[in-house]
Protein backbone atom coordinates (compact mmCIF):
# COMPACT_ATOMS: atom_id res chain seq x y z
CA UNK A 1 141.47 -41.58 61.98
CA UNK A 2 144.98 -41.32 62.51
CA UNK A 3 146.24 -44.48 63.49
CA UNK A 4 147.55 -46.63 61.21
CA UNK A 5 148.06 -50.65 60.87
CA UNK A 6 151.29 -52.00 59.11
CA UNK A 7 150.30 -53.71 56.02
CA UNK A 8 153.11 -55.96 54.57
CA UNK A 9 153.01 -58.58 51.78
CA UNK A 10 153.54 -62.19 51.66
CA UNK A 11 157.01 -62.03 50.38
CA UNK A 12 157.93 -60.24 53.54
CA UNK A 13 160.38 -61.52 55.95
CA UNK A 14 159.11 -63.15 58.84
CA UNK A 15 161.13 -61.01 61.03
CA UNK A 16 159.52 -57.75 59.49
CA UNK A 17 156.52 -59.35 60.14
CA UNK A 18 157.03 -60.05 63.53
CA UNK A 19 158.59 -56.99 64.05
CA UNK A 20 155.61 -55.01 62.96
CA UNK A 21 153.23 -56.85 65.06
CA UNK A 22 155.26 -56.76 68.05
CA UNK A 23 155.05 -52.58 67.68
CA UNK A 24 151.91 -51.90 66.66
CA UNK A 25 150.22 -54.91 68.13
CA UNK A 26 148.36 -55.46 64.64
CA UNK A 27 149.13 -55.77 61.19
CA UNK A 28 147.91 -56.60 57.85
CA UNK A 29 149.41 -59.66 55.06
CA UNK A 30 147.68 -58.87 52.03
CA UNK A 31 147.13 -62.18 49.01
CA UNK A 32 147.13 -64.62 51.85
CA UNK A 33 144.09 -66.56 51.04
CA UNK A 34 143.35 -67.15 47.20
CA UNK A 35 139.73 -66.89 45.52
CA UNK A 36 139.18 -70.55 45.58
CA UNK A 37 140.29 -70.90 48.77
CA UNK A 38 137.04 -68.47 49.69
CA UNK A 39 134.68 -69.76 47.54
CA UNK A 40 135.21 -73.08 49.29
CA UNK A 41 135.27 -72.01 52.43
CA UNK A 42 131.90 -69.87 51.81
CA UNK A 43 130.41 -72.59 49.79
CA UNK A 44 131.62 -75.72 52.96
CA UNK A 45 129.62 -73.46 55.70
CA UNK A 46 126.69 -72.28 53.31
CA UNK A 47 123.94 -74.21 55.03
CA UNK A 48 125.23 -73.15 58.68
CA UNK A 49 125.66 -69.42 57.67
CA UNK A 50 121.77 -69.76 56.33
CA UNK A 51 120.92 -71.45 59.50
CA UNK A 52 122.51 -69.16 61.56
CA UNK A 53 119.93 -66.83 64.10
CA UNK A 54 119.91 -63.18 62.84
CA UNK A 55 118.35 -60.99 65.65
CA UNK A 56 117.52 -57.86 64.53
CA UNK A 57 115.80 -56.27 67.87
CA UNK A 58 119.58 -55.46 68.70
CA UNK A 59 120.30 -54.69 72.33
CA UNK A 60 123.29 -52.19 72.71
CA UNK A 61 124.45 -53.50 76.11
CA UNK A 62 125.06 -57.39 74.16
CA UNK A 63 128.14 -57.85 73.87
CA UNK A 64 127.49 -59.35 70.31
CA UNK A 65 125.98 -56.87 68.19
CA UNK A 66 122.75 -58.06 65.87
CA UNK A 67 122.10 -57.85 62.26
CA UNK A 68 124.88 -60.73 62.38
CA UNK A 69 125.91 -64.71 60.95
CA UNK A 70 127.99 -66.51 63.68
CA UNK A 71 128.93 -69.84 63.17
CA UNK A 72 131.59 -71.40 65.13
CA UNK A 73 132.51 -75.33 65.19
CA UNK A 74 134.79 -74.41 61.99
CA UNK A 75 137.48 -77.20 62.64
CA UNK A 76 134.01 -79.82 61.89
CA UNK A 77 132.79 -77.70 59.60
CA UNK A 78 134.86 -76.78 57.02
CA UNK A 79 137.67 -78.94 55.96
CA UNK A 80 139.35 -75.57 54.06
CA UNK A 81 139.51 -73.76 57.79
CA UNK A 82 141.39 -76.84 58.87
CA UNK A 83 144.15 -75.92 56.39
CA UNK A 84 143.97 -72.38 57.04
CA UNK A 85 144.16 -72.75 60.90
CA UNK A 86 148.01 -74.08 60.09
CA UNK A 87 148.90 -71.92 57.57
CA UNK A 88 152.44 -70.75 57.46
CA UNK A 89 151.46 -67.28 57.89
CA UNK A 90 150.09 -68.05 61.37
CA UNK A 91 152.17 -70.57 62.51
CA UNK A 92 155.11 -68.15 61.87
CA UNK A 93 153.83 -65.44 64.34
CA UNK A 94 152.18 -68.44 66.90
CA UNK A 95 155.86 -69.79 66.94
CA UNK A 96 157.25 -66.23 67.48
CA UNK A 97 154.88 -65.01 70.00
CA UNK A 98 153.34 -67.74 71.73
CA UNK A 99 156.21 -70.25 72.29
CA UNK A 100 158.42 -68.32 74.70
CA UNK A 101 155.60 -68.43 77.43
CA UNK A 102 154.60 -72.18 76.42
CA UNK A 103 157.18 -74.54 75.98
CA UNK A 104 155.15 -77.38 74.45
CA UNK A 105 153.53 -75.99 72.54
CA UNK A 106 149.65 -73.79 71.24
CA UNK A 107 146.35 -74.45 69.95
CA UNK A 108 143.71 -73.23 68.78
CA UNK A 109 141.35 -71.08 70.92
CA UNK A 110 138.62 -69.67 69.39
CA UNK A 111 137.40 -70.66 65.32
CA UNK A 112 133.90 -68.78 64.27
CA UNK A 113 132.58 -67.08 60.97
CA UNK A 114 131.27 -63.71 61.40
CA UNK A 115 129.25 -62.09 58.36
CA UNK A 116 128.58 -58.87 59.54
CA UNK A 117 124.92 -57.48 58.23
CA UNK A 118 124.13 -53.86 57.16
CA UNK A 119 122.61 -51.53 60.58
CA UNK A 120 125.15 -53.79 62.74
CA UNK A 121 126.62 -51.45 65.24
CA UNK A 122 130.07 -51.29 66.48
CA UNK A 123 131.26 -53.64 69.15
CA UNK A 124 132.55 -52.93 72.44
CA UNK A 125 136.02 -52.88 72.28
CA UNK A 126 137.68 -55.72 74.40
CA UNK A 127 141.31 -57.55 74.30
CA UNK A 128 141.01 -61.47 73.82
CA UNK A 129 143.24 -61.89 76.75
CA UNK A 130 140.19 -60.55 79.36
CA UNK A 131 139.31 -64.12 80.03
CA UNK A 132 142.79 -64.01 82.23
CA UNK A 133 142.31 -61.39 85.03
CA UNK A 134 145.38 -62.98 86.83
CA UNK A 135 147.53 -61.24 85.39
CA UNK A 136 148.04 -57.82 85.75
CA UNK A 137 147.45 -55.67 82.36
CA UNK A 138 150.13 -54.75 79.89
CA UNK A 139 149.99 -59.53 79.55
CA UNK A 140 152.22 -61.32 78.97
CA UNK A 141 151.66 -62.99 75.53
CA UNK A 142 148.61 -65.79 76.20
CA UNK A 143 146.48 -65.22 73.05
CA UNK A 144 147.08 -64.14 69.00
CA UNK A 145 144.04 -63.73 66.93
CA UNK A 146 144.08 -63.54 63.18
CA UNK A 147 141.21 -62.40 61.08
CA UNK A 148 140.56 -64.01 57.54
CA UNK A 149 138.94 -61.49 55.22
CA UNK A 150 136.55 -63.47 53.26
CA UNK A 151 135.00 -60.37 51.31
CA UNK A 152 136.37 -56.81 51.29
CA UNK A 153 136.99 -55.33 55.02
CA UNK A 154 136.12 -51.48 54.79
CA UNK A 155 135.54 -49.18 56.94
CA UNK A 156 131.81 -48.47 56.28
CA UNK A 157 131.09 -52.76 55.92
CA UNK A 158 131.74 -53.29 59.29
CA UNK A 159 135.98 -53.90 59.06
CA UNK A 160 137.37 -54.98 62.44
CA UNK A 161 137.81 -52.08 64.68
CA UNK A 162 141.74 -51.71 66.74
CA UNK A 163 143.32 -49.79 68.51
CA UNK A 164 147.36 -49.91 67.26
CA UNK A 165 149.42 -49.99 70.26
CA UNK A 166 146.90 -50.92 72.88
CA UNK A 167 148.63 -54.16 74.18
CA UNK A 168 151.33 -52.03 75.86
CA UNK A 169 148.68 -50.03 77.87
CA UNK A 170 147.84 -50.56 81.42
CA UNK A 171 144.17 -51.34 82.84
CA UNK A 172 142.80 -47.96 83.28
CA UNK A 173 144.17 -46.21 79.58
CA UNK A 174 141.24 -45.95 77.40
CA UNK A 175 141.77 -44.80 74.12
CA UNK A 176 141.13 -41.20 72.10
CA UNK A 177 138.66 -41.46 68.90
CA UNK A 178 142.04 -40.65 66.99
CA UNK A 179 143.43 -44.14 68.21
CA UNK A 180 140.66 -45.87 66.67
CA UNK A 181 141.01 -46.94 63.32
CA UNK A 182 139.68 -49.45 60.98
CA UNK A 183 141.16 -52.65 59.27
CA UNK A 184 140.55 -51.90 56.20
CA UNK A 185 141.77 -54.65 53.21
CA UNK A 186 141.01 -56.59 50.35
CA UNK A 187 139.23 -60.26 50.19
CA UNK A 188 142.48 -62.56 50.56
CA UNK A 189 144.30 -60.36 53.49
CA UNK A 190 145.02 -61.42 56.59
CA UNK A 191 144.63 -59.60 59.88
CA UNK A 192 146.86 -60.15 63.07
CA UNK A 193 146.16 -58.74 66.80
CA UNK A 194 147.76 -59.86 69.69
CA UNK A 195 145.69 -61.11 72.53
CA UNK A 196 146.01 -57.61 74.60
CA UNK A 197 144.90 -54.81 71.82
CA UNK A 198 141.71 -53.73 71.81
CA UNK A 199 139.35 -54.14 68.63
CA UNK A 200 136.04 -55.11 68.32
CA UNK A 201 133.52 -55.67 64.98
CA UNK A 202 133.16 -51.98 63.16
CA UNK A 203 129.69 -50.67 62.56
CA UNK A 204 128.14 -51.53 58.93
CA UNK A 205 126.41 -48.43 57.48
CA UNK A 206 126.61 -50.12 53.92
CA UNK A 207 124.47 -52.43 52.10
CA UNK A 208 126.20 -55.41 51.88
CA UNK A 209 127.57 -58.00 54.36
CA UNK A 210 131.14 -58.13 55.49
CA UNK A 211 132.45 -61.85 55.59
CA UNK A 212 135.83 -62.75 58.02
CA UNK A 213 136.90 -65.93 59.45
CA UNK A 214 138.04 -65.89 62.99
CA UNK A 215 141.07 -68.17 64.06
CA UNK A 216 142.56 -67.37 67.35
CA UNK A 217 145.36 -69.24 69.03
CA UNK A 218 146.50 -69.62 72.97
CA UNK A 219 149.40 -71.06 74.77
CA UNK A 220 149.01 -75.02 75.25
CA UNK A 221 148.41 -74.48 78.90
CA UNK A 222 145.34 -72.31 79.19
CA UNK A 223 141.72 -73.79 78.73
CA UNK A 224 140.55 -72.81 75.34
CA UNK A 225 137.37 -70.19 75.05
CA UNK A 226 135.94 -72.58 72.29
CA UNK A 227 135.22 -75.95 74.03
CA UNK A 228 136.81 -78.01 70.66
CA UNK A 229 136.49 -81.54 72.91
CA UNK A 230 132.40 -81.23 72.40
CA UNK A 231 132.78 -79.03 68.70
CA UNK A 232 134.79 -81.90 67.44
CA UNK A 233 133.04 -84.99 67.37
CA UNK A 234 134.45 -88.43 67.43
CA UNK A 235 134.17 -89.37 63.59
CA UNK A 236 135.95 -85.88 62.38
CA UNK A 237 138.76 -86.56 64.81
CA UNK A 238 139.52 -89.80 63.44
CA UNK A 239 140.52 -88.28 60.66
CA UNK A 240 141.87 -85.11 61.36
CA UNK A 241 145.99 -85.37 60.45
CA UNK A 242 148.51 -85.73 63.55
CA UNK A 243 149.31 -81.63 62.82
CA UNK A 244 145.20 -80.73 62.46
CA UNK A 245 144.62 -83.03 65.90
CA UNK A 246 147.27 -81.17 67.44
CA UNK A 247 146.39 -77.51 66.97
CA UNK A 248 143.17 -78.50 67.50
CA UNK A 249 144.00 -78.91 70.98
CA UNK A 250 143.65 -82.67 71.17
CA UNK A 251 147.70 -83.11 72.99
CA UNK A 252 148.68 -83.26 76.11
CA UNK A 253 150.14 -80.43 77.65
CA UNK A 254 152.62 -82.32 80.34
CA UNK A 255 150.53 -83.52 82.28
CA UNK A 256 147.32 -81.43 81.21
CA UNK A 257 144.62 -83.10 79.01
CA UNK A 258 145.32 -86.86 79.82
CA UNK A 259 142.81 -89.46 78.81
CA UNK A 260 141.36 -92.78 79.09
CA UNK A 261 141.20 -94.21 75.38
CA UNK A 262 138.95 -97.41 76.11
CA UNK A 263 136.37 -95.18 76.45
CA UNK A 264 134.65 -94.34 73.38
């Protein structure tokens, strides 16, 4: 594999950060999320990872490959995803990417945990922005999507595959096996993509599971691929902070989301 993803460190400038994204459409942050910070998060979404439907008669045309834990729901589900999903590390690159095509503002799109199983196959590769055929492809910025390694991403345990430089391609540009590569990093990093490079879950050929935390982001204006109005239920609003309610997606957009609050 030659491609390669920039991996920078927290003490990086923001605008090297941004920078590196904007180019390669990906990057890594390494030391993002602490060990306690993990454990927490593994040990808040336990009993919905063990619940969580396994199939193992895998059919290659799913989308979703099998011998894999989804959970989604996160913002109800896990109080410590509910910091992460405004950490300053995101925010930073939502800000930078997302505000200049949405004035008032983002929120979160999609939240899910993904442990990826040993004999999972690799994904189709897809962009997060091919919800939004209106727009003609190279896309404006609608979507980023970060990536929360929870264990070790490596190549062999399933680590996201991308495709560096993808979100400047038009429709019909598939890529070459040599512009595939894997995001490899230690538990803690954090992954970026925007919305238009391709990447999809990497193959696990090892024997142990590869844990990540999904938290994707969209302009305020679009309709969110995770319906959080239903995934959030009354009681866990109510007690979500102004900044957690927000993000969440629970704001008006001008006129866009308006309610009736005597109804309960």
């Amino acid at each position: 594999m030659s491609a390669t993803i920039p991996t920078l460190s927290r003490g990086d400038s923001p605008e090297a950060k941004s920078a590196a994204l904007q180019q390669a459409g990906c990057m890594v942050i390494r030391d993002v999320a602490n060990k306690s910070q993990r454990d927490s998060l593994v040990a808040e979404l336990q009993e919905h990872m063990d619940n969580a439907k396994v199939r193992l008669d895998d059919d290659p045309l799913e989308f979703y490959p099998g011998h894999t834990q989804r959970v989604s729901g996160l913002v109800s589900r896990s109080e410590t995803v509910r910091e992460m999903m405004l950490h300053e590390e995101a925010i930073s690159m939502c800000d930078h990417f997302l505000l200049p095509n949405s004035e008032f503002g983002y929120q979160l799109h999609v939240s899910a945990a993904l442990n990826i199983g040993p004999g999972a196959r690799a994904q189709v590769l897809h962009r997060e922005e091919d919800s939004f055929t209106y727009f003609a492809e190279p896309r404006p910025n609608i979507i980023l999507a970060t990536m929360w390694a929870i264990s070790d991403f490596r190549e062999n345990n399933g680590a996201t595959l991308v495709v560096p430089g993808s979100h400047t391609w038009p429709a019909d540009r598939s890529p070459e096996p040599d512009e595939i590569t894997s995001a490899e990093m230690p538990a803690g990093s954090l992954f970026f993509w925007l919305g238009g490079t391709l990447h999809g879950g990497g193959a696990n050929t090892s024997s142990d599971w590869r844990y990540g935390v999904i938290l994707t982001y969209s302009l305020g204006w679009v309709r969110q691929e995770e319906n959080q109005y239903l995934n959030v239920p009354k009681q866990v609003l109510d007690n979500l902070t102004p900044e957690q309610r927000s993000i969440a997606g629970f704001d008006m957009y001008r006129a866009l989301g308006f309610y009736d609050p005597r109804i309960k």
